[in-house]
PDB file of N, CA and C in Angstrom:
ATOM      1  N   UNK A   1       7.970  -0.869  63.903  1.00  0.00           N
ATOM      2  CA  UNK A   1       7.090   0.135  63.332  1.00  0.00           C
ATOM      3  C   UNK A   1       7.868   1.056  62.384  1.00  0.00           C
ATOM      4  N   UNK A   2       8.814   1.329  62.756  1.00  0.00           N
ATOM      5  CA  UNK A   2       9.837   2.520  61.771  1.00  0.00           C
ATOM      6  C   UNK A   2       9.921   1.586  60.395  1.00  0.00           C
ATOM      7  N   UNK A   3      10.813   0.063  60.403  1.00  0.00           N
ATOM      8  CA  UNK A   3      11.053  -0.068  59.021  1.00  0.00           C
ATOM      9  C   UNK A   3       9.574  -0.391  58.715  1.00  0.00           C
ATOM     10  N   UNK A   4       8.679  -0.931  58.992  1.00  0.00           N
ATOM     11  CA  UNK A   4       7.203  -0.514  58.238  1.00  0.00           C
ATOM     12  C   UNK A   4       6.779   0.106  57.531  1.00  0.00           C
ATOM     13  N   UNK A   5       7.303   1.548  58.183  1.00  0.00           N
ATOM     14  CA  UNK A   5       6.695   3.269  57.839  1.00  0.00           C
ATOM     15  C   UNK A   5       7.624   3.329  57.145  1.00  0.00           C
ATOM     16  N   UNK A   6       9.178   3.007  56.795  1.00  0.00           N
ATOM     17  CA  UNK A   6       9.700   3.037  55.680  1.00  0.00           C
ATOM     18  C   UNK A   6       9.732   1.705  54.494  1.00  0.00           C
ATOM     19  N   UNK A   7       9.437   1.200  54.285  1.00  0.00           N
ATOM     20  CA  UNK A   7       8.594   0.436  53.696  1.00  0.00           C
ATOM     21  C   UNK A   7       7.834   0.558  53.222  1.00  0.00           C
ATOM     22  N   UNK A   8       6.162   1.479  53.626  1.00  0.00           N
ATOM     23  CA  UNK A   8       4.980   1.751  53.218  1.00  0.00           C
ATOM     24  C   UNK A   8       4.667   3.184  54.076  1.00  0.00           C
ATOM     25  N   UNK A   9       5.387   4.294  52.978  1.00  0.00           N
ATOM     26  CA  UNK A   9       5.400   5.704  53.591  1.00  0.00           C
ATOM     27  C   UNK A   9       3.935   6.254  52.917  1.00  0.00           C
ATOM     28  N   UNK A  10       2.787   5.946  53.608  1.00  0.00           N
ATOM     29  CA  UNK A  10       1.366   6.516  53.004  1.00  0.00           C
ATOM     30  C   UNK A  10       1.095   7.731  54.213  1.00  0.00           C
ATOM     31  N   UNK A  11       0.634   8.568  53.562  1.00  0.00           N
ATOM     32  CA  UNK A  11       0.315   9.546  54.846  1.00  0.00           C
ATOM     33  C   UNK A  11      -0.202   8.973  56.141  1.00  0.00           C
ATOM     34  N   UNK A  12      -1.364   8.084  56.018  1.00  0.00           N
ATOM     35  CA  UNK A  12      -2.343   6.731  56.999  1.00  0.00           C
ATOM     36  C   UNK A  12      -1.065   6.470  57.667  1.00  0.00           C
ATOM     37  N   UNK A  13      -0.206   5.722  57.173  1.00  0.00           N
ATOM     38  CA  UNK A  13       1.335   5.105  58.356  1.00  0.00           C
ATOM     39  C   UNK A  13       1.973   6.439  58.721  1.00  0.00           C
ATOM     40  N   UNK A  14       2.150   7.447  58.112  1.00  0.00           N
ATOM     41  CA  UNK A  14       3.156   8.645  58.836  1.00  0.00           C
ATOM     42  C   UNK A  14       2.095   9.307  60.067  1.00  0.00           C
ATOM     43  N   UNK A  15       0.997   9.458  59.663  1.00  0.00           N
ATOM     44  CA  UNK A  15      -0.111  10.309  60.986  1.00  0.00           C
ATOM     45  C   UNK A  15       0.124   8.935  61.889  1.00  0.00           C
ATOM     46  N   UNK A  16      -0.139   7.416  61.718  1.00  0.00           N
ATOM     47  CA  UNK A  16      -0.553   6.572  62.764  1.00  0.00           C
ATOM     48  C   UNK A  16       0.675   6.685  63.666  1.00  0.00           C
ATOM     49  N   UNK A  17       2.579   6.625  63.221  1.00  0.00           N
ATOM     50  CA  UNK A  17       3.299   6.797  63.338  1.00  0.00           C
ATOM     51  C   UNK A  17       3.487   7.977  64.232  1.00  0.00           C
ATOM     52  N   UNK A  18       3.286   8.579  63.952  1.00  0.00           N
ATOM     53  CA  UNK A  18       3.319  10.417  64.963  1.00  0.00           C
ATOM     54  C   UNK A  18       2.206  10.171  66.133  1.00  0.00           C
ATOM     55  N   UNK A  19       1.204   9.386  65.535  1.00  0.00           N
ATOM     56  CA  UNK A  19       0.043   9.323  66.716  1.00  0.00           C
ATOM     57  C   UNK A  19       1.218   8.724  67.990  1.00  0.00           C
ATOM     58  N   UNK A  20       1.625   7.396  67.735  1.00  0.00           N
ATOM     59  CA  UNK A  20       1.654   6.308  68.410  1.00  0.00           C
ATOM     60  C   UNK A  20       2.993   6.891  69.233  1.00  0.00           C
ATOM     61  N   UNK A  21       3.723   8.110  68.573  1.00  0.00           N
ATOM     62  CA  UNK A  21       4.848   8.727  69.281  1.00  0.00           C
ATOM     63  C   UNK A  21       4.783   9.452  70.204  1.00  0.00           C
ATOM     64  N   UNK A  22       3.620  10.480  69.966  1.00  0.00           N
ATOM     65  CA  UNK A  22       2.980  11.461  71.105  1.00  0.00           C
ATOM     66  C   UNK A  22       2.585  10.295  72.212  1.00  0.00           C
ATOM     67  N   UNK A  23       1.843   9.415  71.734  1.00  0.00           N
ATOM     68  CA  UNK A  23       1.374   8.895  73.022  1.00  0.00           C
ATOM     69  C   UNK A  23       2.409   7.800  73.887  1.00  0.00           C
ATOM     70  N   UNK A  24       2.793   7.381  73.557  1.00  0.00           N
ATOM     71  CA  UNK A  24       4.069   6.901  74.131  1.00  0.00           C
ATOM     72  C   UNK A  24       4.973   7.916  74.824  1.00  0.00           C
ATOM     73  N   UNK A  25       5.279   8.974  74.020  1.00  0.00           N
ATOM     74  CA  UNK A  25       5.501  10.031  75.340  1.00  0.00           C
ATOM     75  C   UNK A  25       5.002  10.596  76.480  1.00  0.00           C
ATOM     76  N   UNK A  26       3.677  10.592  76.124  1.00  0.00           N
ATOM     77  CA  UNK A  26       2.695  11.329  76.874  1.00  0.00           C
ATOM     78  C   UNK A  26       2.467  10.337  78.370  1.00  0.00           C
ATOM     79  N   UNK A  27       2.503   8.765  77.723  1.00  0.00           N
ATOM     80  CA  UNK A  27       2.316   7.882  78.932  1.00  0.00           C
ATOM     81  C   UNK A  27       3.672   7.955  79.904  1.00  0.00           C
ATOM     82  N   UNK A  28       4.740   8.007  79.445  1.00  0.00           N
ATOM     83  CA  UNK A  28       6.197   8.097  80.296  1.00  0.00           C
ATOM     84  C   UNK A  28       5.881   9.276  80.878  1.00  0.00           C
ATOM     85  N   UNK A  29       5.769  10.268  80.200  1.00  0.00           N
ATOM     86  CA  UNK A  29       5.233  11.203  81.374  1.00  0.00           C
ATOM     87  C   UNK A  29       4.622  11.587  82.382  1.00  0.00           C
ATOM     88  N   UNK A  30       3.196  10.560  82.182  1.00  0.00           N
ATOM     89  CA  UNK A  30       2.286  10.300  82.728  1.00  0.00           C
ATOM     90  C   UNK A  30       2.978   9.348  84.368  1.00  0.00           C
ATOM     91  N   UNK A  31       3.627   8.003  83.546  1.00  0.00           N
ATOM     92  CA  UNK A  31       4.512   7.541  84.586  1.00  0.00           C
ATOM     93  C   UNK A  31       5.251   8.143  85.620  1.00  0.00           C
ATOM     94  N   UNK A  32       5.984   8.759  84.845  1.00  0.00           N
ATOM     95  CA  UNK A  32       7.415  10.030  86.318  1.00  0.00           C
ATOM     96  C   UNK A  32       6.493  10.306  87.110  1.00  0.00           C
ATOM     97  N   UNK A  33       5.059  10.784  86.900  1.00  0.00           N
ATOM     98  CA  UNK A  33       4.338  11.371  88.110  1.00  0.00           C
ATOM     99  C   UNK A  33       3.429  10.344  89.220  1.00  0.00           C
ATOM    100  N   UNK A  34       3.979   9.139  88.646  1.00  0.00           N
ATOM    101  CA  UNK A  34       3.680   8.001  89.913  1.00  0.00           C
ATOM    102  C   UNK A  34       4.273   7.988  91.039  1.00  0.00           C
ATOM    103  N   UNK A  35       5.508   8.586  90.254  1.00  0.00           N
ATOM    104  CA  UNK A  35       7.057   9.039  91.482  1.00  0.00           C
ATOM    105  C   UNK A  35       6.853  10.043  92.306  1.00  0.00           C
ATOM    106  N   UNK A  36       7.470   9.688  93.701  1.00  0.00           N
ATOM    107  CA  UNK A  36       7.749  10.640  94.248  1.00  0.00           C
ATOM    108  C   UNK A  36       8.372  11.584  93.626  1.00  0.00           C
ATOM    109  N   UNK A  37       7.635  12.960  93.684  1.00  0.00           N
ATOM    110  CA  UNK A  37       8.896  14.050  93.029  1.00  0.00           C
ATOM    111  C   UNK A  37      10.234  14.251  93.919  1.00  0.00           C
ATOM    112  N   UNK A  38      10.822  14.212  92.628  1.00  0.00           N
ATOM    113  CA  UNK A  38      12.448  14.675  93.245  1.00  0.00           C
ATOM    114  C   UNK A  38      13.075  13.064  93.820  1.00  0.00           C
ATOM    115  N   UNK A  39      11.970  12.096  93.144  1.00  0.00           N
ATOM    116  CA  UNK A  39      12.883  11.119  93.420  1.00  0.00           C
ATOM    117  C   UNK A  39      14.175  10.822  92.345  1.00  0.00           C
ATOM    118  N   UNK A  40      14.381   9.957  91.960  1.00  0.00           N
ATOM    119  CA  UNK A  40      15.901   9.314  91.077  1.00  0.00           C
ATOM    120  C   UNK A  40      14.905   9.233  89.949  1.00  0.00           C
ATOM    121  N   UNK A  41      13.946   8.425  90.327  1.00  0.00           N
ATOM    122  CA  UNK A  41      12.960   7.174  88.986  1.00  0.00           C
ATOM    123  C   UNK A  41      12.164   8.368  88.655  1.00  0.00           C
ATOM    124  N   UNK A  42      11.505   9.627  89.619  1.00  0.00           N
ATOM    125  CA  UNK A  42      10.821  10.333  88.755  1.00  0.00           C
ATOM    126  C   UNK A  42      11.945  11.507  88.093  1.00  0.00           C
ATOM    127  N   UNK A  43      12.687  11.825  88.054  1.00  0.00           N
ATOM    128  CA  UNK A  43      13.598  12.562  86.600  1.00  0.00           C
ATOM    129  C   UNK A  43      14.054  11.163  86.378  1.00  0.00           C
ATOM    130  N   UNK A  44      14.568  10.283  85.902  1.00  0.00           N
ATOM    131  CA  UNK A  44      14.894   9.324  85.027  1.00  0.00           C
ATOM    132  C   UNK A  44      13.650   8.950  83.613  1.00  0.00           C
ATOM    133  N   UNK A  45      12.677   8.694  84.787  1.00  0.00           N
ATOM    134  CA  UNK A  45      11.496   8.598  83.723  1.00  0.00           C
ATOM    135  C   UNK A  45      10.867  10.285  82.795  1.00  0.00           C
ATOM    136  N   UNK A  46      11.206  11.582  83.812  1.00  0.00           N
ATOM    137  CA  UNK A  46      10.839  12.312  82.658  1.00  0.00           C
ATOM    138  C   UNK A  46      12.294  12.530  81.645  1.00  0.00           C
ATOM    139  N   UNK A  47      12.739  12.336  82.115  1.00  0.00           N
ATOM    140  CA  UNK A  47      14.565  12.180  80.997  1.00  0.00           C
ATOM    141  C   UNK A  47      13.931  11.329  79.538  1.00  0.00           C
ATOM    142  N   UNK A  48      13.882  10.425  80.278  1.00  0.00           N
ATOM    143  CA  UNK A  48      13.419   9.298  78.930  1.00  0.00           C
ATOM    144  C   UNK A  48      12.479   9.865  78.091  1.00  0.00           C
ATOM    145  N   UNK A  49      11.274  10.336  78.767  1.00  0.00           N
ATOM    146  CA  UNK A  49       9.935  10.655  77.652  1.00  0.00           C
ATOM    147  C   UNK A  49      10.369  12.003  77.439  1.00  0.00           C
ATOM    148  N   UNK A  50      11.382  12.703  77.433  1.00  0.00           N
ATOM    149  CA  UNK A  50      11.483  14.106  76.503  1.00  0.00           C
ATOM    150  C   UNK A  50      12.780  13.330  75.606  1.00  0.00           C
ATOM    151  N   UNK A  51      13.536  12.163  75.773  1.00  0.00           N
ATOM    152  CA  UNK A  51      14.485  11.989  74.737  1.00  0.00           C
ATOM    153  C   UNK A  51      14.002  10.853  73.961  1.00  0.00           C
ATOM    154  N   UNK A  52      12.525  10.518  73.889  1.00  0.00           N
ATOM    155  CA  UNK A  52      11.622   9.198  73.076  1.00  0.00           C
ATOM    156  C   UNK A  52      11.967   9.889  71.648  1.00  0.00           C
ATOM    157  N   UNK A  53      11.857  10.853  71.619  1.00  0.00           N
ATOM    158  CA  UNK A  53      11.145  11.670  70.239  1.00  0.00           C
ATOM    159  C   UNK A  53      12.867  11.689  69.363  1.00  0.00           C
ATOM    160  N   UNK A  54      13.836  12.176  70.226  1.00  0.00           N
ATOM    161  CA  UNK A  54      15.133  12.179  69.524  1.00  0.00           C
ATOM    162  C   UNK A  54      15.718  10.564  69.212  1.00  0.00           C
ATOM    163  N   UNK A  55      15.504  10.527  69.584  1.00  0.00           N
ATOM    164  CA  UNK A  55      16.036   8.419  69.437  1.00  0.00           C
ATOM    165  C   UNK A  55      15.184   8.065  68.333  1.00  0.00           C
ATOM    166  N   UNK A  56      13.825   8.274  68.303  1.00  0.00           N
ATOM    167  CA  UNK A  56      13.366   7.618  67.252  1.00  0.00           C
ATOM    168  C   UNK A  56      13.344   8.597  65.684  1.00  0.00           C
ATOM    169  N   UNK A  57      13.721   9.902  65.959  1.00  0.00           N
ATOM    170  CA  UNK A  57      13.683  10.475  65.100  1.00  0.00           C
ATOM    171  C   UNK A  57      14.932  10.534  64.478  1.00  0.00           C
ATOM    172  N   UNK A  58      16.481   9.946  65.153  1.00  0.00           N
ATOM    173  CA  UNK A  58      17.578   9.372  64.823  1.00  0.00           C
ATOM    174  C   UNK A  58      17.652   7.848  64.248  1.00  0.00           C
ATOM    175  N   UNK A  59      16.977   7.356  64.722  1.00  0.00           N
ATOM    176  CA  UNK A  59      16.216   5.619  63.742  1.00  0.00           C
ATOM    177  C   UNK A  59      15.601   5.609  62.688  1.00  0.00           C
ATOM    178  N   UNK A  60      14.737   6.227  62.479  1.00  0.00           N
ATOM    179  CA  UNK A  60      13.701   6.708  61.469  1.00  0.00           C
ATOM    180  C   UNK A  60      14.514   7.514  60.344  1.00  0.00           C
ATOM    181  N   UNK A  61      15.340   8.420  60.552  1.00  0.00           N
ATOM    182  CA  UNK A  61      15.994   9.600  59.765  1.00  0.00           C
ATOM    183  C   UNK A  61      17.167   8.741  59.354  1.00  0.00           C
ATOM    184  N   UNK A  62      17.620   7.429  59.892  1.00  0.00           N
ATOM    185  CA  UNK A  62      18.826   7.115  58.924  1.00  0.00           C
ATOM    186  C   UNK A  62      18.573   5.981  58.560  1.00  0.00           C
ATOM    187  N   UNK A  63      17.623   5.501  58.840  1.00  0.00           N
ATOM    188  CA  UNK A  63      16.854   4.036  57.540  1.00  0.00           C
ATOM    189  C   UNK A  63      16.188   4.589  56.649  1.00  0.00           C
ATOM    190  N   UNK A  64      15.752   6.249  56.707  1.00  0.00           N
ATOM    191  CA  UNK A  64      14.901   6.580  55.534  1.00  0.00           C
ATOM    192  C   UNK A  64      15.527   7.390  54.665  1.00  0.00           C
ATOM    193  N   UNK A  65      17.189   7.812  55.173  1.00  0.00           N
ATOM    194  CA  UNK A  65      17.441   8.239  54.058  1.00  0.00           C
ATOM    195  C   UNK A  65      18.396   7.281  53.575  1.00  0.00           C
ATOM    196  N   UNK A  66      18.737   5.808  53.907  1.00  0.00           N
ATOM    197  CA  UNK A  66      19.268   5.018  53.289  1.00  0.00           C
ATOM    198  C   UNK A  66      18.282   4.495  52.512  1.00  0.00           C
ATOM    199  N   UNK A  67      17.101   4.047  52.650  1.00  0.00           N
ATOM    200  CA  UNK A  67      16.547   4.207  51.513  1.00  0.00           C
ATOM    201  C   UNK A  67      15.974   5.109  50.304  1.00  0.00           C
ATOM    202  N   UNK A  68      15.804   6.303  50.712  1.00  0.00           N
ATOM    203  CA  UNK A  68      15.685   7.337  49.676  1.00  0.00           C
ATOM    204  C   UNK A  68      16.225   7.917  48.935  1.00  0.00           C
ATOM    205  N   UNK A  69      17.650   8.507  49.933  1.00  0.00           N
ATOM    206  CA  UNK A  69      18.637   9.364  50.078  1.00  0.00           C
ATOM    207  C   UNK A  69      18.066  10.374  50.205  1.00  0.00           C
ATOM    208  N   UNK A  70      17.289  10.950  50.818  1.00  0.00           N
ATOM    209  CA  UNK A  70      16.747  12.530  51.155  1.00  0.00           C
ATOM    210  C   UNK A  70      15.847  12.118  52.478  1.00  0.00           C
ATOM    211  N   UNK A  71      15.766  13.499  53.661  1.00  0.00           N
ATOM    212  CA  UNK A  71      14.612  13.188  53.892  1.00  0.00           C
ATOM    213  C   UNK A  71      13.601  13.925  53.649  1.00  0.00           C
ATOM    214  N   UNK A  72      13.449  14.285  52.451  1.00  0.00           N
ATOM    215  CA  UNK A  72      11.966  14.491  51.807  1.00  0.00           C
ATOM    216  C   UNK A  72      11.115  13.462  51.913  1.00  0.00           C
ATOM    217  N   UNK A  73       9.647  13.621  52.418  1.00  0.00           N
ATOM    218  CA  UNK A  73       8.755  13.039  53.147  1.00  0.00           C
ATOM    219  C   UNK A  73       8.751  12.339  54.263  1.00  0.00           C
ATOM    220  N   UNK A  74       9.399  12.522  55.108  1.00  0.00           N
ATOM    221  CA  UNK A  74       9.844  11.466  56.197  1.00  0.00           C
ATOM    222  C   UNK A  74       9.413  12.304  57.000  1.00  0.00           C
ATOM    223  N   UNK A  75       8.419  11.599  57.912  1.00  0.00           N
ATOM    224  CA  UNK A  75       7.284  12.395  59.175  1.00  0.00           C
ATOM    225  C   UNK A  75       8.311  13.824  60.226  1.00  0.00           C
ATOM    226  N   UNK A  76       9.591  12.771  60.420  1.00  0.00           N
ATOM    227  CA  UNK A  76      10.065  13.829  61.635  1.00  0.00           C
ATOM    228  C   UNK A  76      11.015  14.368  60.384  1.00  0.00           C
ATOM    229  N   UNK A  77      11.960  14.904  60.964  1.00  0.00           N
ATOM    230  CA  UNK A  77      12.980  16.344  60.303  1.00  0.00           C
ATOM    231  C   UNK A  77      14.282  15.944  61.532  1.00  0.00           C
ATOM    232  N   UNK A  78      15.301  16.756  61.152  1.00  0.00           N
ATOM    233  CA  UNK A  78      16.468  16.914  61.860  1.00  0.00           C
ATOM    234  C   UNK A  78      16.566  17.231  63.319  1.00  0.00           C
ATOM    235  N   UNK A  79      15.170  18.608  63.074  1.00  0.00           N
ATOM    236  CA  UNK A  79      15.258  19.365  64.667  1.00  0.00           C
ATOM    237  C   UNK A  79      14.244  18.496  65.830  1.00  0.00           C
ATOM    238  N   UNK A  80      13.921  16.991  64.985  1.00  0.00           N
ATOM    239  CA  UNK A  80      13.488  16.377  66.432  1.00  0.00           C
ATOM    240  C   UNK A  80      14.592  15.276  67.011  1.00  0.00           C
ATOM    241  N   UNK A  81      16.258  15.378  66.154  1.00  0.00           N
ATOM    242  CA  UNK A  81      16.730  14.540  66.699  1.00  0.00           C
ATOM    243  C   UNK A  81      17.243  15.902  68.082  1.00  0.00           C
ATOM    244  N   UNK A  82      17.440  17.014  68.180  1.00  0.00           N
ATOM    245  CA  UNK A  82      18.050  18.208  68.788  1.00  0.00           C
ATOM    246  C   UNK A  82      17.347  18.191  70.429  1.00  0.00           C
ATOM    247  N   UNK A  83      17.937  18.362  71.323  1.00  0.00           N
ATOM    248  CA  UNK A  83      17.651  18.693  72.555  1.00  0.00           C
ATOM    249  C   UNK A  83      16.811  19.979  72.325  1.00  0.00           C
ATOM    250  N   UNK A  84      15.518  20.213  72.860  1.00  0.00           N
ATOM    251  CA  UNK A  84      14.772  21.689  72.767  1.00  0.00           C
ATOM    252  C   UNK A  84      14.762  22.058  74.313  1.00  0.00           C
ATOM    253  N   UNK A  85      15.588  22.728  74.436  1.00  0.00           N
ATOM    254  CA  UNK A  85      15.329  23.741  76.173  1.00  0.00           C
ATOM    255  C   UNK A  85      13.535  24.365  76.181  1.00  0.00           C
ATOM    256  N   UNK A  86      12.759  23.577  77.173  1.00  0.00           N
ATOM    257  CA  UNK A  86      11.123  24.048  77.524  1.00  0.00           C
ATOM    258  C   UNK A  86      10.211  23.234  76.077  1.00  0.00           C
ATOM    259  N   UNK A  87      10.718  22.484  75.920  1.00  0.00           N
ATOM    260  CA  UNK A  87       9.804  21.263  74.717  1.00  0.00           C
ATOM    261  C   UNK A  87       8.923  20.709  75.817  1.00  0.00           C
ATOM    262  N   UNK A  88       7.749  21.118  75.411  1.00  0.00           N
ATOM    263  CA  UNK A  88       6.142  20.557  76.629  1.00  0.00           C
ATOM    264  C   UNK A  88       5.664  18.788  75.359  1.00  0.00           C
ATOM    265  N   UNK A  89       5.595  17.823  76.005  1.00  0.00           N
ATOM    266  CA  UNK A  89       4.577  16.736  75.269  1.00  0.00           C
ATOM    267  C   UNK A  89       3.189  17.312  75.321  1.00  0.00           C
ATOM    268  N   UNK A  90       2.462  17.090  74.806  1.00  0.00           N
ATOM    269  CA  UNK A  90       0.832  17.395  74.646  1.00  0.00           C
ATOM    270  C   UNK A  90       0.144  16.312  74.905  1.00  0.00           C
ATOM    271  N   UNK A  91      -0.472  16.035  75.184  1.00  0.00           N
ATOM    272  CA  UNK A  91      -1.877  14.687  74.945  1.00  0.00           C
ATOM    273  C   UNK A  91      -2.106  14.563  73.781  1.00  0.00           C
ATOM    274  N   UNK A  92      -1.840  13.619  73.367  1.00  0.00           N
ATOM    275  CA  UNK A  92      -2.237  13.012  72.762  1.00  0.00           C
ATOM    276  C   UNK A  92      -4.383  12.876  71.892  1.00  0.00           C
TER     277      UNK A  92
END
Protein backbone atom coordinates (compact mmCIF):
# COMPACT_ATOMS: atom_id res chain seq x y z
CA UNK A 1 0.00 0.00 0.00
CA UNK A 2 2.80 2.67 0.83
CA UNK A 3 4.74 2.26 -2.60
CA UNK A 4 1.17 2.62 -4.26
CA UNK A 5 0.45 5.87 -2.35
CA UNK A 6 3.83 6.83 -3.53
CA UNK A 7 3.35 6.08 -6.86
CA UNK A 8 -0.19 7.62 -7.16
CA UNK A 9 -0.17 10.47 -4.36
CA UNK A 10 -4.06 11.71 -5.14
CA UNK A 11 -5.70 13.03 -2.09
CA UNK A 12 -8.49 9.65 -2.72
CA UNK A 13 -5.04 7.31 -1.93
CA UNK A 14 -3.64 9.69 0.98
CA UNK A 15 -7.39 9.87 2.98
CA UNK A 16 -7.87 5.87 1.95
CA UNK A 17 -4.24 5.46 3.31
CA UNK A 18 -4.83 7.30 6.78
CA UNK A 19 -8.29 5.56 6.78
CA UNK A 20 -6.81 2.05 6.55
CA UNK A 21 -4.05 3.23 9.35
CA UNK A 22 -6.45 4.36 12.04
CA UNK A 23 -8.20 1.27 11.60
CA UNK A 24 -5.62 -1.15 11.77
CA UNK A 25 -4.71 0.48 14.91
CA UNK A 26 -7.86 0.73 16.30
CA UNK A 27 -8.36 -3.22 15.68
CA UNK A 28 -4.86 -4.13 17.65
CA UNK A 29 -6.26 -2.29 20.18
CA UNK A 30 -9.33 -3.66 20.05
CA UNK A 31 -7.30 -7.10 20.23
CA UNK A 32 -5.01 -6.39 23.68
CA UNK A 33 -8.48 -6.25 25.24
CA UNK A 34 -9.20 -9.97 24.41
CA UNK A 35 -6.30 -10.32 26.94
CA UNK A 36 -6.30 -10.81 30.17
CA UNK A 37 -5.21 -7.45 31.56
CA UNK A 38 -1.83 -7.30 32.84
CA UNK A 39 -1.15 -10.23 30.88
CA UNK A 40 2.40 -10.39 28.60
CA UNK A 41 0.11 -10.61 25.09
CA UNK A 42 -2.19 -7.85 26.42
CA UNK A 43 0.77 -4.94 26.71
CA UNK A 44 2.61 -6.60 23.78
CA UNK A 45 -0.39 -6.16 21.65
CA UNK A 46 -1.12 -2.55 22.98
CA UNK A 47 2.86 -1.85 22.39
CA UNK A 48 2.37 -2.78 18.81
CA UNK A 49 -0.89 -0.71 17.96
CA UNK A 50 0.58 2.61 19.51
CA UNK A 51 4.03 1.85 17.48
CA UNK A 52 1.78 0.86 13.92
CA UNK A 53 1.68 4.57 13.17
CA UNK A 54 5.67 5.17 13.75
CA UNK A 55 6.87 2.22 11.57
CA UNK A 56 4.76 3.09 8.86
CA UNK A 57 5.27 6.64 9.04
CA UNK A 58 9.21 5.71 8.94
CA UNK A 59 8.40 3.51 5.54
CA UNK A 60 6.30 5.92 3.96
CA UNK A 61 8.65 9.10 4.90
CA UNK A 62 11.78 7.49 3.31
CA UNK A 63 10.37 6.04 -0.03
CA UNK A 64 8.66 9.40 -0.40
CA UNK A 65 11.30 11.45 0.01
CA UNK A 66 13.49 9.29 -2.18
CA UNK A 67 11.25 9.91 -4.59
CA UNK A 68 10.52 13.55 -4.25
CA UNK A 69 13.16 14.72 -2.10
CA UNK A 70 10.85 16.66 0.28
CA UNK A 71 8.17 15.62 2.34
CA UNK A 72 5.89 18.08 1.00
CA UNK A 73 2.61 16.31 0.48
CA UNK A 74 3.19 13.13 2.06
CA UNK A 75 0.03 12.18 4.38
CA UNK A 76 2.15 11.63 7.71
CA UNK A 77 5.06 14.25 8.83
CA UNK A 78 8.11 13.53 11.08
CA UNK A 79 6.18 13.80 14.48
CA UNK A 80 4.34 10.47 13.63
CA UNK A 81 7.60 8.67 13.37
CA UNK A 82 8.19 10.19 17.48
CA UNK A 83 7.02 8.28 20.57
CA UNK A 84 3.92 10.67 21.98
CA UNK A 85 3.63 10.16 25.96
CA UNK A 86 -0.77 9.82 26.32
CA UNK A 87 -1.28 9.44 22.20
CA UNK A 88 -5.18 7.93 22.47
CA UNK A 89 -6.14 5.85 18.77
CA UNK A 90 -9.73 6.98 17.94
CA UNK A 91 -12.22 4.83 15.95
CA UNK A 92 -12.00 4.88 13.19
Amino acid sequence: MIDFLVENPTENNKNSFLFSLMQLEYSTLEEAETYPKKSKEYFQTRTEAFSIRSEYARMLLSKWISKYGSTEGCPLKYEDTLNIPFRQIKKP
